[in-house]
C-alpha atoms as a PDB file:
ATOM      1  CA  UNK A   1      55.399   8.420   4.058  1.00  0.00           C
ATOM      2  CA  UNK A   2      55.160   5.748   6.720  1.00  0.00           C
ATOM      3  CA  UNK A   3      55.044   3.013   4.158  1.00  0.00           C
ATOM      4  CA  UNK A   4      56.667  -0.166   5.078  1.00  0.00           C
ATOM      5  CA  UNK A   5      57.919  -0.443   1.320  1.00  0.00           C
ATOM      6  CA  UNK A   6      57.478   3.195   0.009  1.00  0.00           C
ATOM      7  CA  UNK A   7      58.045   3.294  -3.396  1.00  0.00           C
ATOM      8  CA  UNK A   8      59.480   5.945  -6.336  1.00  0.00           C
ATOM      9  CA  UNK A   9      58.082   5.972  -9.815  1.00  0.00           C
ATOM     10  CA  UNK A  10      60.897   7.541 -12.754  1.00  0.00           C
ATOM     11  CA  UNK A  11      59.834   9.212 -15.604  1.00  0.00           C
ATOM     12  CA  UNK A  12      62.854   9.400 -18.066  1.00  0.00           C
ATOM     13  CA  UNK A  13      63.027   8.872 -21.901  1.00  0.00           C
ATOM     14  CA  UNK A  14      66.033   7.243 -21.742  1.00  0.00           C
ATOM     15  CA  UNK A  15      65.922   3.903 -20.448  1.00  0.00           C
ATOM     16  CA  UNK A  16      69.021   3.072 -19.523  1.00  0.00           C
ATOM     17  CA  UNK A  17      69.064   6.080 -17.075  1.00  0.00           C
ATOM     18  CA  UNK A  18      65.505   4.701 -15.316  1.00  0.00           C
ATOM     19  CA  UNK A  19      67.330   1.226 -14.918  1.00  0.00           C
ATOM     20  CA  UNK A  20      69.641   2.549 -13.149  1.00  0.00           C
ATOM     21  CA  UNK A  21      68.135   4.722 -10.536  1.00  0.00           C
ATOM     22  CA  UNK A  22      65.680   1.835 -10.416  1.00  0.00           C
ATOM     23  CA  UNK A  23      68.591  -0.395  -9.295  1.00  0.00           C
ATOM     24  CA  UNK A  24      70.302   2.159  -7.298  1.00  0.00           C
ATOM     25  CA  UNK A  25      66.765   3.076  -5.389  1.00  0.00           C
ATOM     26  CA  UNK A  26      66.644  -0.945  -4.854  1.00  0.00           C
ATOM     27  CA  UNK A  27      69.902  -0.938  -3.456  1.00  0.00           C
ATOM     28  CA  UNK A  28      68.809   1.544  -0.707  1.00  0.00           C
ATOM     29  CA  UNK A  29      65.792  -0.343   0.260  1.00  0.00           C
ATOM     30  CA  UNK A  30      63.305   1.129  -2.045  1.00  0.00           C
ATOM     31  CA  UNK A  31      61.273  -0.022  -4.898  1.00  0.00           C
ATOM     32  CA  UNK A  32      60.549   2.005  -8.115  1.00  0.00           C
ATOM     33  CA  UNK A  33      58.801   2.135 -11.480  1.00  0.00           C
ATOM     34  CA  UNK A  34      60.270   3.499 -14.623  1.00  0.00           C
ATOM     35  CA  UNK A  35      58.552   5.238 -17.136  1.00  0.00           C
ATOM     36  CA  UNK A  36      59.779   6.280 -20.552  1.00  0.00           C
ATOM     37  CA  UNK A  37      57.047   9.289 -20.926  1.00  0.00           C
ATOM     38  CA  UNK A  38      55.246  11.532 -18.746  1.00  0.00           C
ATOM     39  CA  UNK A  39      51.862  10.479 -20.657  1.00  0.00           C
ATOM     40  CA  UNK A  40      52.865   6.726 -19.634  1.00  0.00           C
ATOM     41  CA  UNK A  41      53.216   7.706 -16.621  1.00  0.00           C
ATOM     42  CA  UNK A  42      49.961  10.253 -16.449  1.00  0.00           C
ATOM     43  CA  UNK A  43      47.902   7.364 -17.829  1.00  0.00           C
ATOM     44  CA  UNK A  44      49.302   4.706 -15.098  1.00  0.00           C
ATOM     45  CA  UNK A  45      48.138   7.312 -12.521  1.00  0.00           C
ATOM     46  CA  UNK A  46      44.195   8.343 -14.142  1.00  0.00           C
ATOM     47  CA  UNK A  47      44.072   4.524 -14.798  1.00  0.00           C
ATOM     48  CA  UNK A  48      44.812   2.933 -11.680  1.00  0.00           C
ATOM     49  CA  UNK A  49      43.349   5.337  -8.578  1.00  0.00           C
ATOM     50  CA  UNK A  50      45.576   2.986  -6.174  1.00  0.00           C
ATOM     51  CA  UNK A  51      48.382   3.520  -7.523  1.00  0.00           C
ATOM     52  CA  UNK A  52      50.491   6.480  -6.006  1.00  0.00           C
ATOM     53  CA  UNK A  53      54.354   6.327  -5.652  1.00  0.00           C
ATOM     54  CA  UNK A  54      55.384   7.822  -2.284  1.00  0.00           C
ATOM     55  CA  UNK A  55      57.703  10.307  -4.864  1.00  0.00           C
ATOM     56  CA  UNK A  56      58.515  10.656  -8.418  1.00  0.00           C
ATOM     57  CA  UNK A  57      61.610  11.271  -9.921  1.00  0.00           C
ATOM     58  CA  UNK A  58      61.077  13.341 -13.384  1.00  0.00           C
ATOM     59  CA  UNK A  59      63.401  14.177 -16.055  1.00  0.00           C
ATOM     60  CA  UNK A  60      62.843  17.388 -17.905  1.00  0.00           C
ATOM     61  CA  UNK A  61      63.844  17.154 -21.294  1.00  0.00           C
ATOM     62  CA  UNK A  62      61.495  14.242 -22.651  1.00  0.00           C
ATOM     63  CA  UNK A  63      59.186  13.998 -26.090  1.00  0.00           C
ATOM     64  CA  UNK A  64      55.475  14.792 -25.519  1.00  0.00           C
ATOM     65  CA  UNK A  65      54.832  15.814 -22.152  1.00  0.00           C
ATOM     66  CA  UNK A  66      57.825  17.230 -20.258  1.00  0.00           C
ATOM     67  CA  UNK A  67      58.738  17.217 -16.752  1.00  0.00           C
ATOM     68  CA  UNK A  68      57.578  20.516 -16.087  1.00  0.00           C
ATOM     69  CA  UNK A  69      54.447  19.765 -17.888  1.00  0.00           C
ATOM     70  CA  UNK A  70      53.962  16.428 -15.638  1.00  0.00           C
ATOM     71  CA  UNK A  71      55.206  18.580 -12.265  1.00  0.00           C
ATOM     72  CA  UNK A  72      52.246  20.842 -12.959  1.00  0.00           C
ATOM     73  CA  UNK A  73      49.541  17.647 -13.618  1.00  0.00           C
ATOM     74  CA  UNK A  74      50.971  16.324 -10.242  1.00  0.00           C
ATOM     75  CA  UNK A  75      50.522  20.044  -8.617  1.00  0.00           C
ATOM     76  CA  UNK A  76      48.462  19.646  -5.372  1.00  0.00           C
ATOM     77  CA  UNK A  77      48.421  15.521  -5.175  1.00  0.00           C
ATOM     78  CA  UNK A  78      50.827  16.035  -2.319  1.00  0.00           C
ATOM     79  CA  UNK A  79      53.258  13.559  -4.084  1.00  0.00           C
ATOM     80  CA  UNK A  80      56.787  14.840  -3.481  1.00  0.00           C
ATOM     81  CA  UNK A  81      58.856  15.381  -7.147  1.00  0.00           C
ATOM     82  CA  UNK A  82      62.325  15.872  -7.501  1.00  0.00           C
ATOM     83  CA  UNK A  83      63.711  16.977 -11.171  1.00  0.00           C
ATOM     84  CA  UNK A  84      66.715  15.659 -12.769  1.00  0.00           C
ATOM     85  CA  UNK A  85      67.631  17.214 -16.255  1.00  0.00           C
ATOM     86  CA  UNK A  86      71.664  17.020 -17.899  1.00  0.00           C
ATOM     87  CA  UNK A  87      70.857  20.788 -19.235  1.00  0.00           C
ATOM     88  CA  UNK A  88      70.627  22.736 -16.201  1.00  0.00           C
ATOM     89  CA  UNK A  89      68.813  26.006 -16.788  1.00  0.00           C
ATOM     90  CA  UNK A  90      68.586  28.656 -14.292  1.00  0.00           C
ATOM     91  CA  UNK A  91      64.797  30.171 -15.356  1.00  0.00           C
ATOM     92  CA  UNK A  92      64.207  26.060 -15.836  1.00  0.00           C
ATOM     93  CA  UNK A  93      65.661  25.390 -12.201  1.00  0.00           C
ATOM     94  CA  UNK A  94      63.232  28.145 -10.923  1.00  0.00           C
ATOM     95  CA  UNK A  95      60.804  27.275 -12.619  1.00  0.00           C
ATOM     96  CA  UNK A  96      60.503  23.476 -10.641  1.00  0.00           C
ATOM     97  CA  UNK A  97      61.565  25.261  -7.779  1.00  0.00           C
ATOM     98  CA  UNK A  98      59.043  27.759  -7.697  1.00  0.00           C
ATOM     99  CA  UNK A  99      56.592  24.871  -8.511  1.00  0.00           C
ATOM    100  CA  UNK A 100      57.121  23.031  -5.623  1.00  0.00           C
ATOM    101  CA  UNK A 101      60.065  20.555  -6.558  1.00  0.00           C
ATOM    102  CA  UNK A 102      61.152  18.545  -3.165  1.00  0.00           C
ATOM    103  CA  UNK A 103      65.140  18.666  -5.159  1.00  0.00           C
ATOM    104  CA  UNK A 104      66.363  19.512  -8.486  1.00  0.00           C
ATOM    105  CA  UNK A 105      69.532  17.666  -9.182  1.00  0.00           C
ATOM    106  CA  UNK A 106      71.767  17.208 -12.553  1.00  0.00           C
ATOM    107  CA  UNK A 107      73.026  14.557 -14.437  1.00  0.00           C
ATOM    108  CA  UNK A 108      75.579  13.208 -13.744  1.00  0.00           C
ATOM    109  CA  UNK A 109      74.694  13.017 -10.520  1.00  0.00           C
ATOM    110  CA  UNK A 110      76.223  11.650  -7.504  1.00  0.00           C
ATOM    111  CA  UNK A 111      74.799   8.252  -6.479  1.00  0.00           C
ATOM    112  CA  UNK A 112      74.383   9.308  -2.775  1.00  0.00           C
ATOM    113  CA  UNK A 113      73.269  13.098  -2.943  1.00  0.00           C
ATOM    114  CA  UNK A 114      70.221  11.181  -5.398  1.00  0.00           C
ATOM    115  CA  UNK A 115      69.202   8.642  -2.966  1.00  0.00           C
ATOM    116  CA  UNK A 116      69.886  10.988   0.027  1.00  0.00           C
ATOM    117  CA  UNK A 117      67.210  13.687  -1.335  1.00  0.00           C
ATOM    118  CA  UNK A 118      64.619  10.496  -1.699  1.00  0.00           C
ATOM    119  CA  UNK A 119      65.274   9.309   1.595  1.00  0.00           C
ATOM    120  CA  UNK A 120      64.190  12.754   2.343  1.00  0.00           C
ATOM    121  CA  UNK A 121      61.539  13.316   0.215  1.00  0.00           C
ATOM    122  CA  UNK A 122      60.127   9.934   1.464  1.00  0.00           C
ATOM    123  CA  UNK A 123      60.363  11.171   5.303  1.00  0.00           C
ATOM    124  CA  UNK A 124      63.166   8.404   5.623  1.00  0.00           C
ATOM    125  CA  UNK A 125      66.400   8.414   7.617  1.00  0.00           C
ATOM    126  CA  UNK A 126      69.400   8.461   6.120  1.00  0.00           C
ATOM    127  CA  UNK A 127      71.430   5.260   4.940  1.00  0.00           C
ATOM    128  CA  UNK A 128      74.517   5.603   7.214  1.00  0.00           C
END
Protein backbone atom coordinates (compact mmCIF):
# COMPACT_ATOMS: atom_id res chain seq x y z
CA UNK A 1 0.00 0.00 0.00
CA UNK A 2 2.50 2.46 -1.41
CA UNK A 3 5.40 0.42 -0.20
CA UNK A 4 8.41 0.43 -2.32
CA UNK A 5 8.87 -3.41 -1.44
CA UNK A 6 5.36 -4.39 -0.08
CA UNK A 7 5.46 -7.59 1.23
CA UNK A 8 2.93 -10.91 1.77
CA UNK A 9 3.21 -13.13 4.78
CA UNK A 10 1.69 -17.16 4.05
CA UNK A 11 0.28 -19.06 6.58
CA UNK A 12 0.08 -22.75 5.33
CA UNK A 13 0.86 -26.09 7.14
CA UNK A 14 2.30 -27.49 4.37
CA UNK A 15 5.55 -26.24 3.51
CA UNK A 16 6.14 -27.06 0.33
CA UNK A 17 2.98 -25.09 -0.74
CA UNK A 18 4.43 -21.68 1.25
CA UNK A 19 7.76 -22.21 -0.79
CA UNK A 20 6.20 -21.96 -3.57
CA UNK A 21 3.94 -19.01 -3.48
CA UNK A 22 6.95 -17.53 -1.70
CA UNK A 23 8.93 -18.05 -4.94
CA UNK A 24 6.16 -17.32 -7.22
CA UNK A 25 5.32 -13.87 -5.15
CA UNK A 26 9.29 -13.24 -5.66
CA UNK A 27 9.01 -13.77 -9.15
CA UNK A 28 6.42 -10.92 -9.45
CA UNK A 29 8.40 -8.46 -7.56
CA UNK A 30 7.23 -9.15 -4.12
CA UNK A 31 8.68 -10.47 -1.00
CA UNK A 32 6.91 -12.88 1.46
CA UNK A 33 7.11 -14.82 4.72
CA UNK A 34 5.88 -18.30 5.23
CA UNK A 35 4.41 -19.58 8.14
CA UNK A 36 3.53 -23.16 8.98
CA UNK A 37 0.71 -22.12 11.74
CA UNK A 38 -1.57 -19.38 12.31
CA UNK A 39 -0.20 -19.20 16.10
CA UNK A 40 3.41 -18.75 14.40
CA UNK A 41 2.22 -16.40 12.61
CA UNK A 42 -0.15 -14.61 15.49
CA UNK A 43 2.93 -14.62 17.72
CA UNK A 44 5.32 -12.97 14.88
CA UNK A 45 2.62 -10.24 14.74
CA UNK A 46 1.92 -9.57 19.02
CA UNK A 47 5.78 -9.95 19.15
CA UNK A 48 7.11 -7.65 16.76
CA UNK A 49 4.59 -4.31 16.57
CA UNK A 50 6.65 -3.38 13.23
CA UNK A 51 6.05 -6.01 11.60
CA UNK A 52 2.88 -5.92 9.26
CA UNK A 53 2.79 -7.64 5.79
CA UNK A 54 1.02 -5.37 3.28
CA UNK A 55 -1.41 -8.85 2.87
CA UNK A 56 -1.57 -12.30 4.07
CA UNK A 57 -2.26 -15.23 2.28
CA UNK A 58 -4.06 -17.95 4.71
CA UNK A 59 -4.84 -21.46 4.21
CA UNK A 60 -7.88 -22.83 5.91
CA UNK A 61 -7.48 -26.23 6.82
CA UNK A 62 -4.36 -26.06 9.28
CA UNK A 63 -3.76 -27.76 13.01
CA UNK A 64 -4.38 -25.35 15.93
CA UNK A 65 -5.58 -22.18 14.80
CA UNK A 66 -7.29 -22.18 11.39
CA UNK A 67 -7.56 -19.68 8.78
CA UNK A 68 -10.83 -18.60 9.69
CA UNK A 69 -9.78 -18.46 13.22
CA UNK A 70 -6.58 -16.20 12.18
CA UNK A 71 -9.02 -14.05 9.54
CA UNK A 72 -11.06 -13.14 12.60
CA UNK A 73 -7.68 -12.19 14.98
CA UNK A 74 -6.67 -10.04 11.89
CA UNK A 75 -10.46 -8.52 11.73
CA UNK A 76 -10.16 -4.67 11.75
CA UNK A 77 -6.07 -4.37 11.34
CA UNK A 78 -6.90 -3.22 7.84
CA UNK A 79 -4.46 -5.93 6.50
CA UNK A 80 -5.97 -7.31 3.30
CA UNK A 81 -6.38 -11.53 3.50
CA UNK A 82 -7.04 -13.67 0.79
CA UNK A 83 -7.97 -17.55 1.62
CA UNK A 84 -6.72 -20.45 -0.20
CA UNK A 85 -8.09 -23.94 0.97
CA UNK A 86 -8.01 -27.46 -1.60
CA UNK A 87 -11.63 -28.27 0.09
CA UNK A 88 -13.76 -25.62 -1.14
CA UNK A 89 -16.88 -25.26 0.98
CA UNK A 90 -19.67 -23.09 0.09
CA UNK A 91 -20.90 -22.04 3.98
CA UNK A 92 -16.74 -22.02 4.39
CA UNK A 93 -16.39 -19.68 1.20
CA UNK A 94 -19.09 -17.39 2.82
CA UNK A 95 -17.97 -17.53 5.70
CA UNK A 96 -14.30 -15.59 4.60
CA UNK A 97 -16.33 -13.76 2.35
CA UNK A 98 -18.68 -12.44 4.66
CA UNK A 99 -15.62 -11.76 6.92
CA UNK A 100 -14.01 -9.53 4.81
CA UNK A 101 -11.64 -11.81 2.60
CA UNK A 102 -9.93 -9.44 -0.26
CA UNK A 103 -10.14 -13.24 -2.60
CA UNK A 104 -10.83 -16.73 -1.82
CA UNK A 105 -9.12 -18.94 -4.30
CA UNK A 106 -8.56 -22.97 -4.47
CA UNK A 107 -5.87 -25.16 -4.77
CA UNK A 108 -4.71 -25.88 -7.41
CA UNK A 109 -4.69 -22.67 -8.36
CA UNK A 110 -3.61 -20.88 -11.35
CA UNK A 111 -0.22 -19.16 -10.96
CA UNK A 112 -1.49 -15.82 -12.46
CA UNK A 113 -5.20 -15.48 -11.11
CA UNK A 114 -2.95 -15.91 -7.40
CA UNK A 115 -0.53 -13.24 -8.02
CA UNK A 116 -3.10 -11.12 -9.97
CA UNK A 117 -5.55 -10.94 -6.76
CA UNK A 118 -2.20 -9.80 -4.64
CA UNK A 119 -1.27 -7.32 -7.02
CA UNK A 120 -4.70 -6.20 -6.20
CA UNK A 121 -4.96 -6.63 -2.79
CA UNK A 122 -1.60 -4.73 -2.53
CA UNK A 123 -3.10 -1.63 -4.63
CA UNK A 124 -0.52 -2.76 -7.41
CA UNK A 125 -0.85 -2.77 -11.19
CA UNK A 126 -0.96 -5.62 -12.95
CA UNK A 127 2.19 -7.60 -14.32
CA UNK A 128 1.52 -7.31 -18.10
Amino acid sequence: MGNADPFVAIVDDDESVGRAIRRLLRSAGIGADTYLSGDAFLDTLSSMPSYRPDCVILDIQMPGLNGLDVQQRLKGSGIPVIVITAHDDVAVRSQALASGAFGYLCKPFDDSLLIRTVQAALGIAPSP
